[in-house]
C-alpha atoms as a PDB file:
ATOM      1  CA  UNK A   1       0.000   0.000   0.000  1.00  0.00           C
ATOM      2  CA  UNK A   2       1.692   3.339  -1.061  1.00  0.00           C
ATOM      3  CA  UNK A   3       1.461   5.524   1.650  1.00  0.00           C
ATOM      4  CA  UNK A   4       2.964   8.934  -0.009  1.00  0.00           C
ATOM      5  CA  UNK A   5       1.108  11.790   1.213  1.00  0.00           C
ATOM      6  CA  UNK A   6      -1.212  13.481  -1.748  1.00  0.00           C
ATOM      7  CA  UNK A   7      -1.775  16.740  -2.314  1.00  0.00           C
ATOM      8  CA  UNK A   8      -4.369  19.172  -4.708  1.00  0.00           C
ATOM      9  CA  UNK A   9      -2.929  22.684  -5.565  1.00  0.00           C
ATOM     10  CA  UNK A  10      -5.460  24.862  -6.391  1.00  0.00           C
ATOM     11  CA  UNK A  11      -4.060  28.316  -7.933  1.00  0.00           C
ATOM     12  CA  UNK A  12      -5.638  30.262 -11.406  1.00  0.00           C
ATOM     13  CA  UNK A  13      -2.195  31.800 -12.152  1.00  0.00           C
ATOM     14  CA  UNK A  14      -0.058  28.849 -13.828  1.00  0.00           C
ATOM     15  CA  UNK A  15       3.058  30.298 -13.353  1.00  0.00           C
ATOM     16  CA  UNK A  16       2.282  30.487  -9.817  1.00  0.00           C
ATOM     17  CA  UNK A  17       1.000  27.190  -9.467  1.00  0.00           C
ATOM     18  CA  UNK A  18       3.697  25.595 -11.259  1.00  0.00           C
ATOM     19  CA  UNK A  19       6.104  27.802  -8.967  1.00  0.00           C
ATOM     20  CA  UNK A  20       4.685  26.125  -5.774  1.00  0.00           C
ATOM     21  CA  UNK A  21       4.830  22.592  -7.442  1.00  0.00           C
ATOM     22  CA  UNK A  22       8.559  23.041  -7.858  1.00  0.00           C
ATOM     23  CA  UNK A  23       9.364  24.616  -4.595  1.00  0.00           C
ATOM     24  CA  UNK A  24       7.340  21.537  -2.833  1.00  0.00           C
ATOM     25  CA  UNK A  25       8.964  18.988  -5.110  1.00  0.00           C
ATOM     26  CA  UNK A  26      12.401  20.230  -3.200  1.00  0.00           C
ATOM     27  CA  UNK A  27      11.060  20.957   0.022  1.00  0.00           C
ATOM     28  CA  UNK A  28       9.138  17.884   0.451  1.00  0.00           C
ATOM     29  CA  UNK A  29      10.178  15.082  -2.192  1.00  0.00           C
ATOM     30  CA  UNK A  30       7.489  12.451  -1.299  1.00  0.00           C
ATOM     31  CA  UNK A  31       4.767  14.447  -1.517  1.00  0.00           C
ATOM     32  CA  UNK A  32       2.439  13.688  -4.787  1.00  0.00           C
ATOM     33  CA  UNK A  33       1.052  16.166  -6.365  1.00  0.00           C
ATOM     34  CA  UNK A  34      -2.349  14.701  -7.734  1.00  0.00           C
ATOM     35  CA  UNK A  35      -4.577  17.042  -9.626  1.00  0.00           C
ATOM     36  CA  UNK A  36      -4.278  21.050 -10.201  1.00  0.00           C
ATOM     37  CA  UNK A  37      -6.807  23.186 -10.502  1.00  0.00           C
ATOM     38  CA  UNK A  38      -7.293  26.784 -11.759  1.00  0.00           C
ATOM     39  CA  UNK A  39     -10.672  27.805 -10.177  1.00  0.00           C
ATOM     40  CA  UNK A  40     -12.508  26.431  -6.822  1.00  0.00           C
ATOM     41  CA  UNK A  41     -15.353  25.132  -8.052  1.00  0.00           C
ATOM     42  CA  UNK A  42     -13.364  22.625  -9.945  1.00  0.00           C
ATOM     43  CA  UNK A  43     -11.003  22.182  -6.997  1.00  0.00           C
ATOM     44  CA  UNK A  44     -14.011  21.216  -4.802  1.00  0.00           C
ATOM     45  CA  UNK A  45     -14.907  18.671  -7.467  1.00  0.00           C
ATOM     46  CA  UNK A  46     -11.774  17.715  -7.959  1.00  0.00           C
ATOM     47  CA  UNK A  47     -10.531  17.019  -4.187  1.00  0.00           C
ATOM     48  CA  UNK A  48     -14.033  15.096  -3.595  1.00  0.00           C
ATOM     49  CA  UNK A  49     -12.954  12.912  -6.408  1.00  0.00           C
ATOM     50  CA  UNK A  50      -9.319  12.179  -5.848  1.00  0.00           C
ATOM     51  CA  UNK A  51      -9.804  13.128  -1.476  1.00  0.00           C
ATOM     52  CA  UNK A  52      -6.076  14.350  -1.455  1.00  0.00           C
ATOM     53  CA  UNK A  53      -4.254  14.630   2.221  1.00  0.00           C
ATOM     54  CA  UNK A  54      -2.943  18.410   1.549  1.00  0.00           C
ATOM     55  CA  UNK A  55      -5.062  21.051  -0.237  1.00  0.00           C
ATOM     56  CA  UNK A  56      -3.229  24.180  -1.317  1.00  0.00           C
ATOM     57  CA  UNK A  57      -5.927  26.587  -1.989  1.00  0.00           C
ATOM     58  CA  UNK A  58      -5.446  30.276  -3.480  1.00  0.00           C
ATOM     59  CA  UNK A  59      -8.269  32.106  -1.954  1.00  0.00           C
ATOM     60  CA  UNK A  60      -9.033  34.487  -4.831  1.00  0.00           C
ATOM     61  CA  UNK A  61     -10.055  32.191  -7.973  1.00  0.00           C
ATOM     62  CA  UNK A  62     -12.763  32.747 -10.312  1.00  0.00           C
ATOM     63  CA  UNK A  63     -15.761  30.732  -9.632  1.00  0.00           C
ATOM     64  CA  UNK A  64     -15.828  30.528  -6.035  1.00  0.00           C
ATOM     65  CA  UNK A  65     -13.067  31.665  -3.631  1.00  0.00           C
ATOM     66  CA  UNK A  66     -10.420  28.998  -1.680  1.00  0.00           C
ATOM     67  CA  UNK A  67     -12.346  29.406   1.199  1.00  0.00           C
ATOM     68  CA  UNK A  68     -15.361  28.641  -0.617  1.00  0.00           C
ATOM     69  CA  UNK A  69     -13.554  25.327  -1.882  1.00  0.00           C
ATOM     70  CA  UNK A  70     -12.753  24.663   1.535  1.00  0.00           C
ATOM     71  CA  UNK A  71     -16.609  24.835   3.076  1.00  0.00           C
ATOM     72  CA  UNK A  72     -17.995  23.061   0.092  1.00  0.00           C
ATOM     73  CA  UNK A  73     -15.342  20.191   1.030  1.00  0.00           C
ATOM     74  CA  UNK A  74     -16.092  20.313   4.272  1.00  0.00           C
ATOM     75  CA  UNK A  75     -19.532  19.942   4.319  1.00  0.00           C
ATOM     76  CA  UNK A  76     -19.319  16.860   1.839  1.00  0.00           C
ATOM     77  CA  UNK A  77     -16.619  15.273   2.779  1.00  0.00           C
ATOM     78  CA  UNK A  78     -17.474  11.556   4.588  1.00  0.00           C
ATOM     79  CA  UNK A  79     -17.284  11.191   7.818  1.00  0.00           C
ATOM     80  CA  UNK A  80     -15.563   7.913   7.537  1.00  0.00           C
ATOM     81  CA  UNK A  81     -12.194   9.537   6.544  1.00  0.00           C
ATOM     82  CA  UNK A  82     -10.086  11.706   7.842  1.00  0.00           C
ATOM     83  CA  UNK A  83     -10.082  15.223   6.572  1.00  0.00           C
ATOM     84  CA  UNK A  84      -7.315  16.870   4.655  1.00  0.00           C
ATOM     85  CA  UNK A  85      -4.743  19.281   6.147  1.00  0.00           C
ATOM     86  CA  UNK A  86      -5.547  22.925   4.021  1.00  0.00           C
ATOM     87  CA  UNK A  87      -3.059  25.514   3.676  1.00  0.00           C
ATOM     88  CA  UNK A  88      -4.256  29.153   2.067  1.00  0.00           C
ATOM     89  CA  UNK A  89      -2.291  31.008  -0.368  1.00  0.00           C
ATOM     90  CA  UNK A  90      -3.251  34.326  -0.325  1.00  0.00           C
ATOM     91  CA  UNK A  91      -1.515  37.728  -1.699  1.00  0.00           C
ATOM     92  CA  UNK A  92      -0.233  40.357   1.105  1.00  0.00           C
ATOM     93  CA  UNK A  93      -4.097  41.341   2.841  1.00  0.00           C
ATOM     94  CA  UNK A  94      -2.972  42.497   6.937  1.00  0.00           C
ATOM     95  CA  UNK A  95      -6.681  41.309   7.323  1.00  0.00           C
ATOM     96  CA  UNK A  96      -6.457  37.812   6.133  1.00  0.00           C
ATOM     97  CA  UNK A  97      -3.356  37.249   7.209  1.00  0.00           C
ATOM     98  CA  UNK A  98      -4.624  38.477  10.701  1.00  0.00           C
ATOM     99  CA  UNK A  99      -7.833  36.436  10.484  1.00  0.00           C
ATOM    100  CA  UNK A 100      -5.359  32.728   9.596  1.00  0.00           C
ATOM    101  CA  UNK A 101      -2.968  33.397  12.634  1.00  0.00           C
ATOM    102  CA  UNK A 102      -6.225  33.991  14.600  1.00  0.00           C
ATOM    103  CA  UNK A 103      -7.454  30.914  13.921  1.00  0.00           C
ATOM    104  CA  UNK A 104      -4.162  28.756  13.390  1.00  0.00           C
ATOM    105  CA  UNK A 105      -5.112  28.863  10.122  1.00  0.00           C
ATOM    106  CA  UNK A 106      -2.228  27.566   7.669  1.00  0.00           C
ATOM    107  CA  UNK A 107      -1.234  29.947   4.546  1.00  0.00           C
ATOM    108  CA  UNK A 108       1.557  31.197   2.244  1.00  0.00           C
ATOM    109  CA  UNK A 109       1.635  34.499   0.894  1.00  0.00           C
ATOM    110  CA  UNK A 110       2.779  35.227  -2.497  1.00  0.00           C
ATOM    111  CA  UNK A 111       5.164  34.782  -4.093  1.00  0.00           C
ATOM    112  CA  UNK A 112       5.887  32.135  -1.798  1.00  0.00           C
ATOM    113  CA  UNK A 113       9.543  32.351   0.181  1.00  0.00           C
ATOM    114  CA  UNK A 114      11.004  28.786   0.377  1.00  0.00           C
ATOM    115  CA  UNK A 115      12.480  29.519   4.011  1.00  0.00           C
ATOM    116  CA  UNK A 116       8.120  29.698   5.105  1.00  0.00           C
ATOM    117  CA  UNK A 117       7.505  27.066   2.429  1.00  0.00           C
ATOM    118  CA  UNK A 118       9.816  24.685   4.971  1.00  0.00           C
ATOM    119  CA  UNK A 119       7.861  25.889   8.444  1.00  0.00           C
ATOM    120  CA  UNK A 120       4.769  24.898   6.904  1.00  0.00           C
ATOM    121  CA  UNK A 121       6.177  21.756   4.900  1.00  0.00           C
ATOM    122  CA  UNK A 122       7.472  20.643   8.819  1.00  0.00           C
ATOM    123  CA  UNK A 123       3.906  21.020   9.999  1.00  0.00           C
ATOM    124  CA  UNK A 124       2.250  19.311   7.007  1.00  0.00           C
ATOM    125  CA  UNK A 125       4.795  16.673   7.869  1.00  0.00           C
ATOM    126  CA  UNK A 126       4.374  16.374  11.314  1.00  0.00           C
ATOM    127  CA  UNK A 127       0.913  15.988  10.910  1.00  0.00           C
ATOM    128  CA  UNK A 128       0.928  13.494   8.436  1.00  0.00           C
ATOM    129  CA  UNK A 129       2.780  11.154  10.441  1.00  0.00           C
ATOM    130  CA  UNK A 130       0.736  11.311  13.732  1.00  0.00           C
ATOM    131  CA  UNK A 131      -1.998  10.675  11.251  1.00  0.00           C
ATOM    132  CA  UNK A 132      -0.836   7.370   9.730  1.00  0.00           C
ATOM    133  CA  UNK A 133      -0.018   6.843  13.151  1.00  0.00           C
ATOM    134  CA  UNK A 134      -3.103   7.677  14.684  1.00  0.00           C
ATOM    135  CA  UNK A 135      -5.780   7.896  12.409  1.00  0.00           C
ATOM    136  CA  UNK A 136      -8.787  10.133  13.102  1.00  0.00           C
ATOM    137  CA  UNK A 137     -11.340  12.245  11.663  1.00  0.00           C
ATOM    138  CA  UNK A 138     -11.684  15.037  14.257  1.00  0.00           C
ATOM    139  CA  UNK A 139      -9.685  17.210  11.935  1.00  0.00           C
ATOM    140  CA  UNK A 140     -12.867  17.418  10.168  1.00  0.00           C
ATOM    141  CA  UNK A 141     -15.331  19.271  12.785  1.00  0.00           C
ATOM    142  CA  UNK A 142     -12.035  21.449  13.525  1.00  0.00           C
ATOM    143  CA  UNK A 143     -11.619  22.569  10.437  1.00  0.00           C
ATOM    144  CA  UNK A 144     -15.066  22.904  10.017  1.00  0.00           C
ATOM    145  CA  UNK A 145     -15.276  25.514  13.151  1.00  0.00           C
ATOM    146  CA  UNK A 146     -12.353  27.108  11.672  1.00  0.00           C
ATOM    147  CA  UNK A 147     -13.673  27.495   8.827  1.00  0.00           C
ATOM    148  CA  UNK A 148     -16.679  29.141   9.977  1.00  0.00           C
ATOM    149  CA  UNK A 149     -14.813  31.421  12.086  1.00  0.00           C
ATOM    150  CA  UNK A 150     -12.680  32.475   9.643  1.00  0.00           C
ATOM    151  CA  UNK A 151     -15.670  33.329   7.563  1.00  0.00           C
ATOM    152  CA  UNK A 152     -16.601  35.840   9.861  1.00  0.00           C
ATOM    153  CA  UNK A 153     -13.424  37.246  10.010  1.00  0.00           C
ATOM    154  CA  UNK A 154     -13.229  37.681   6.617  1.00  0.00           C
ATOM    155  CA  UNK A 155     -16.809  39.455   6.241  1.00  0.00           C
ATOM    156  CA  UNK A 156     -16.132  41.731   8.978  1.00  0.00           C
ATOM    157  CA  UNK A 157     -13.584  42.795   6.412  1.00  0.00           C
ATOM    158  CA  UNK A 158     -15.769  44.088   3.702  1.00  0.00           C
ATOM    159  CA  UNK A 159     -17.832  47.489   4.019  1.00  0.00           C
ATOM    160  CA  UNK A 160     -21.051  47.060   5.502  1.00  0.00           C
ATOM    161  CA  UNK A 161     -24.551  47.334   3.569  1.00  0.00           C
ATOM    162  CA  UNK A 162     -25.829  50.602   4.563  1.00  0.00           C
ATOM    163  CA  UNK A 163     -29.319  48.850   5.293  1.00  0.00           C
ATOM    164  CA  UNK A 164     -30.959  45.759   4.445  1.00  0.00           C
ATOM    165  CA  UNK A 165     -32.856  44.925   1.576  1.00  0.00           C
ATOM    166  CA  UNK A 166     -36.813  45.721   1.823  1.00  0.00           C
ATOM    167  CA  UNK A 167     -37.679  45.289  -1.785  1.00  0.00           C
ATOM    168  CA  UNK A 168     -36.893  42.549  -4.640  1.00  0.00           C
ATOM    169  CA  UNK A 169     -36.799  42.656  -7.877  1.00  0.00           C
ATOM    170  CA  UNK A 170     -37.789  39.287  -9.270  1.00  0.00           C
ATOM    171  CA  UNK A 171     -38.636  37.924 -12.646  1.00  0.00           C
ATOM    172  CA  UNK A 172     -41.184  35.349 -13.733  1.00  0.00           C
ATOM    173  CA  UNK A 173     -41.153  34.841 -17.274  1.00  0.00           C
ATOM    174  CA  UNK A 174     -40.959  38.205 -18.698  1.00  0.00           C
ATOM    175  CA  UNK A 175     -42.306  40.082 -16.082  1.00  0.00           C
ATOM    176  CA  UNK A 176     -41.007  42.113 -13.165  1.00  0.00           C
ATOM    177  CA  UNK A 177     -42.596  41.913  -9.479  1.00  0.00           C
ATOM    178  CA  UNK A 178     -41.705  43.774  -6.719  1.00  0.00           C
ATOM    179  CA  UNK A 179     -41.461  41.600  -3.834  1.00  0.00           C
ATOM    180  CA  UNK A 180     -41.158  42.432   0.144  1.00  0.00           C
ATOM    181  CA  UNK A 181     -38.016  40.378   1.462  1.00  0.00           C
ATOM    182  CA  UNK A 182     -40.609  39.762   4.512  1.00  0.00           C
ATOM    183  CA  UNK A 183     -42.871  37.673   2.584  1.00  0.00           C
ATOM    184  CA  UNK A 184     -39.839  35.441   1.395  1.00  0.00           C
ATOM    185  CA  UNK A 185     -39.877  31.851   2.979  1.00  0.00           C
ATOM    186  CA  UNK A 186     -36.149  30.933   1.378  1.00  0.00           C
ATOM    187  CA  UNK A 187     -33.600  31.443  -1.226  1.00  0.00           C
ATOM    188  CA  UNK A 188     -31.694  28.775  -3.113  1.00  0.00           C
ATOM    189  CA  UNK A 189     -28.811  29.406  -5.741  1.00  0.00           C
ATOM    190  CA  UNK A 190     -29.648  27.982  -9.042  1.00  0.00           C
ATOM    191  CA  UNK A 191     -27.181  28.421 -11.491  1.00  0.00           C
ATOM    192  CA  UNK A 192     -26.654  31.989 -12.630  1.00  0.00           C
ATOM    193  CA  UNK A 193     -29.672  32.979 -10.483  1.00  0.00           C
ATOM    194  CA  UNK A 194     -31.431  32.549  -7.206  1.00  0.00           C
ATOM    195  CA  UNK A 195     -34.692  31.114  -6.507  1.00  0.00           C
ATOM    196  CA  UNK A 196     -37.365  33.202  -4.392  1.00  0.00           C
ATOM    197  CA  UNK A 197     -39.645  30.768  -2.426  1.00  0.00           C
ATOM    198  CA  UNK A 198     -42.758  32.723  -0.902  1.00  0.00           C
ATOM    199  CA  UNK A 199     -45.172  30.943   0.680  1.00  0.00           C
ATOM    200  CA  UNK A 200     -47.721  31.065  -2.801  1.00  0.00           C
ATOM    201  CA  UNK A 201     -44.906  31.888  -5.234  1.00  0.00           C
ATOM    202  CA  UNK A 202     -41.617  31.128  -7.240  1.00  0.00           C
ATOM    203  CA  UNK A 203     -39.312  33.904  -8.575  1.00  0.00           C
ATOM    204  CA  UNK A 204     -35.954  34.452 -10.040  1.00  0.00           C
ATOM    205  CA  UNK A 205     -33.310  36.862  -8.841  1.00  0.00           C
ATOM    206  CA  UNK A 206     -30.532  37.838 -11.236  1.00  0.00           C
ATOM    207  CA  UNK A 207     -27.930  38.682  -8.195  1.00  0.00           C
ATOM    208  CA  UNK A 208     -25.534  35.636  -6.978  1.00  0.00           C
ATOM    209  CA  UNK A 209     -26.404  34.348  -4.157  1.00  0.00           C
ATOM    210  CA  UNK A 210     -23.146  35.562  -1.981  1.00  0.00           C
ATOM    211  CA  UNK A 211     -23.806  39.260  -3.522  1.00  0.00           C
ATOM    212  CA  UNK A 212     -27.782  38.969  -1.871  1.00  0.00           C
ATOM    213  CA  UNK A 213     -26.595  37.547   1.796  1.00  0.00           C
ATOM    214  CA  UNK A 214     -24.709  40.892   2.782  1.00  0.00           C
ATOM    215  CA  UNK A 215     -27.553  42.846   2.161  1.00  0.00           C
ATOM    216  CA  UNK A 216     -30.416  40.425   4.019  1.00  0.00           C
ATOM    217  CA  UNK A 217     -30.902  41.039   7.789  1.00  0.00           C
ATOM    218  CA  UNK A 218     -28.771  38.289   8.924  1.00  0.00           C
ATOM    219  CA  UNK A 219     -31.021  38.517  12.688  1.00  0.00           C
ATOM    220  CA  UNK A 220     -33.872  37.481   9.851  1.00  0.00           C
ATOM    221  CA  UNK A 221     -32.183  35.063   7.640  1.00  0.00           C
ATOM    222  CA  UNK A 222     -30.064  32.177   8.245  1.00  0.00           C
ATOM    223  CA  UNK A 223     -27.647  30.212   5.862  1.00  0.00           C
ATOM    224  CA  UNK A 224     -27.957  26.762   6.387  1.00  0.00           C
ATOM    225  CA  UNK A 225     -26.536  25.195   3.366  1.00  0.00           C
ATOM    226  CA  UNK A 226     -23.899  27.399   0.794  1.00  0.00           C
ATOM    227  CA  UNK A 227     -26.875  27.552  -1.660  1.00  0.00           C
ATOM    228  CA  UNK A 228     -29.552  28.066   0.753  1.00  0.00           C
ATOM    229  CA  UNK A 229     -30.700  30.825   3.416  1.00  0.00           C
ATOM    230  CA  UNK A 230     -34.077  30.596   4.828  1.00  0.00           C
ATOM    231  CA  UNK A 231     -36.029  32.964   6.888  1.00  0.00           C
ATOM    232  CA  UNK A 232     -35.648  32.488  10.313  1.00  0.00           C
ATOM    233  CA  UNK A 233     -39.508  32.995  11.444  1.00  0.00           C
ATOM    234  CA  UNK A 234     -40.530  29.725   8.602  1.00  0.00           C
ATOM    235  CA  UNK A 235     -38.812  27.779  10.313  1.00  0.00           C
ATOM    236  CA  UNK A 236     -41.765  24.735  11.761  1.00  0.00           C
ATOM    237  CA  UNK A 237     -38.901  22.168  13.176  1.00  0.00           C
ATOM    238  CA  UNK A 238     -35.129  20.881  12.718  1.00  0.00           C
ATOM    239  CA  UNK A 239     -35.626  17.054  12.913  1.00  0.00           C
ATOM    240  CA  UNK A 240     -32.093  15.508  13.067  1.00  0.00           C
ATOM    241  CA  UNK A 241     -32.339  11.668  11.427  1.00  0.00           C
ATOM    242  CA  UNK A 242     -30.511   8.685  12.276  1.00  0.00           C
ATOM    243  CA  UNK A 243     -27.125   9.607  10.771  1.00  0.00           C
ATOM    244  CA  UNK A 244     -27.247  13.327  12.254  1.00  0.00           C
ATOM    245  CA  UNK A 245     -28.424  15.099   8.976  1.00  0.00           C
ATOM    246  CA  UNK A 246     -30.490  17.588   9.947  1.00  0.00           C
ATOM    247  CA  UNK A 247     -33.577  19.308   7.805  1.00  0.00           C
ATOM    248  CA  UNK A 248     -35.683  22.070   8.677  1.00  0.00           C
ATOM    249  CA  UNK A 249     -39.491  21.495   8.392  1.00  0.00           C
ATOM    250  CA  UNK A 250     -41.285  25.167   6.965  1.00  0.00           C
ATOM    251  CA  UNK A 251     -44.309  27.009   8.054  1.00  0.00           C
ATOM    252  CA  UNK A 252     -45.575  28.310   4.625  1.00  0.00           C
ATOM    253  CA  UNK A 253     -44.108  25.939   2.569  1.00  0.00           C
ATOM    254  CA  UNK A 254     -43.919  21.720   2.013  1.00  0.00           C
ATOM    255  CA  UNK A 255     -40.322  21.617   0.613  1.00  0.00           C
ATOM    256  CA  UNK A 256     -37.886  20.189   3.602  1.00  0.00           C
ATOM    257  CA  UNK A 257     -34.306  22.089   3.259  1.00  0.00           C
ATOM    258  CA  UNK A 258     -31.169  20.038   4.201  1.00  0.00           C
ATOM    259  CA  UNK A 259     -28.760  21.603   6.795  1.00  0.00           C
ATOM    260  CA  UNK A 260     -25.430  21.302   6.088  1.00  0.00           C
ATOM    261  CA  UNK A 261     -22.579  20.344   7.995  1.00  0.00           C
ATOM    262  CA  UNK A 262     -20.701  23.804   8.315  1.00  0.00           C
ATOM    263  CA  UNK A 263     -23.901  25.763   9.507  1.00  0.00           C
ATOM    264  CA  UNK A 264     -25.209  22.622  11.940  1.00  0.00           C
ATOM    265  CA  UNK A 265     -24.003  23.818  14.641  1.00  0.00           C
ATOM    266  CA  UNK A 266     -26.660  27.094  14.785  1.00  0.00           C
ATOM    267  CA  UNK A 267     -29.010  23.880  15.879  1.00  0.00           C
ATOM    268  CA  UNK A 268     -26.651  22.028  18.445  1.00  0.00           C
ATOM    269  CA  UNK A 269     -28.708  22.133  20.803  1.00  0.00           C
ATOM    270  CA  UNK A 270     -30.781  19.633  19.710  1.00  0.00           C
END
């Protein structure tokens, strides 16, 4: 059974990426690198293919962001097995790089220096060994926490909305409604667009579904799944089943909306 460590780099500048391949090739010869990737929705499809031990992920790509990667990973990644080491590559930002020490986050800034390259190739090392020779999948529900504190961090970064929304302008068909955000039961990211449940109606919304959340009343409107943020006051029941999956059971509405992993723990208490 091989047991070389694996590893995903994720980075949408080739030069770069290729860069880091050859610095790790030196720095830590046994390491494999598997699969590259040049945006993070393919390296969240990619790493849930391949399930690397070491994910390298730039956190600006097109797409979706590293950290984005990193929460879709987490939240689908099985149980069963134990959860890859990630380490963020990130140009010079004092906030980010504030918000990964907070949180013993690993990262590398750019361009990477090999002389940091080795503190965090000794880390990625050391942890790889008391891994093979302890395996466990707590990393998992660490990283997870991290990851949602690190979130935060990062948001409290960007300029705030200078009020929430109050009014939507949603499409069916050809026409244009104008619909209160307090008659919306839930939102759900659908491709290009984002679906507007009311309790009697479907619309579409032609804003992303991370460009709508900063602008929601957040006291108001939960995310519970990456695609999905439901309004607090719909919500009937959480029933947890047999595995631990939890889904939410509406007021207005007879759809039942999955709870993912990262945003499970708003319902611990259950």
């Amino acid at each position: 059974m091989d047991l070389a460590p694996r590893a995903l780099i994720a980075e949408d500048e080739p030069l770069l990426a290729q860069s880091l391949q050859q610095a790790l090739a030196k720095a830590w010869p046994e390491l494999q690198i598997n699969a590259m990737a040049e945006d993070g929705i393919s390296a969240a499809r990619i790493a849930l293919d391949i399930r690397p031990d070491v994910l390298f992920l730039d956190i600006r790509m097109p797409g979706q962001s590293g950290l984005e990667a990193a929460a879709e990973i987490a939240d689908t990644w099985p149980e069963n097995l134990p959860f890859p080491a990630i380490v963020f590559i990130t140009a010079y930002d004092q906030y980010a790089v504030q918000a990964f020490e907070a949180q013993a986050v690993d990262y590398l800034l750019k361009p990477v220096q090999h002389a940091r390259l080795a503190q965090t190739v000794q880390r990625l090392r050391a942890g790889w060994q008391a891994r093979q020779n302890h395996p466990t999948t707590d990393l998992l529900e660490q990283t997870v926490q991290q990851l949602l504190r690190l979130q935060g961090a990062m948001a409290s970064t960007t300029p705030p909305v200078a009020a929430p929304l109050h009014i939507l302008q949603a499409s069916v068909g050809n026409q244009l409604h104008m619909v209160p955000v307090q008659d919306v039961v839930y939102f759900e990211a659908a491709d290009k667009y984002v679906r507007v449940l009311t309790p009697s109606h479907e619309y579409l919304l032609r804003t992303p579904l991370k460009e709508l959340l900063p602008q929601l009343d957040a006291q108001a409107f939960w995310q519970i799944h990456r695609g999905t943020v439901v309004r607090a006051a719909s919500i009937a029941q959480a029933q947890r089943d047999e595995s631990g999956k939890l889904t939410l059971v509406l007021r207005e509405r007879p759809e039942r909306l999955a709870v993912s992993r990262l945003y499970a723990a708003r319902f611990k208490a259950m």
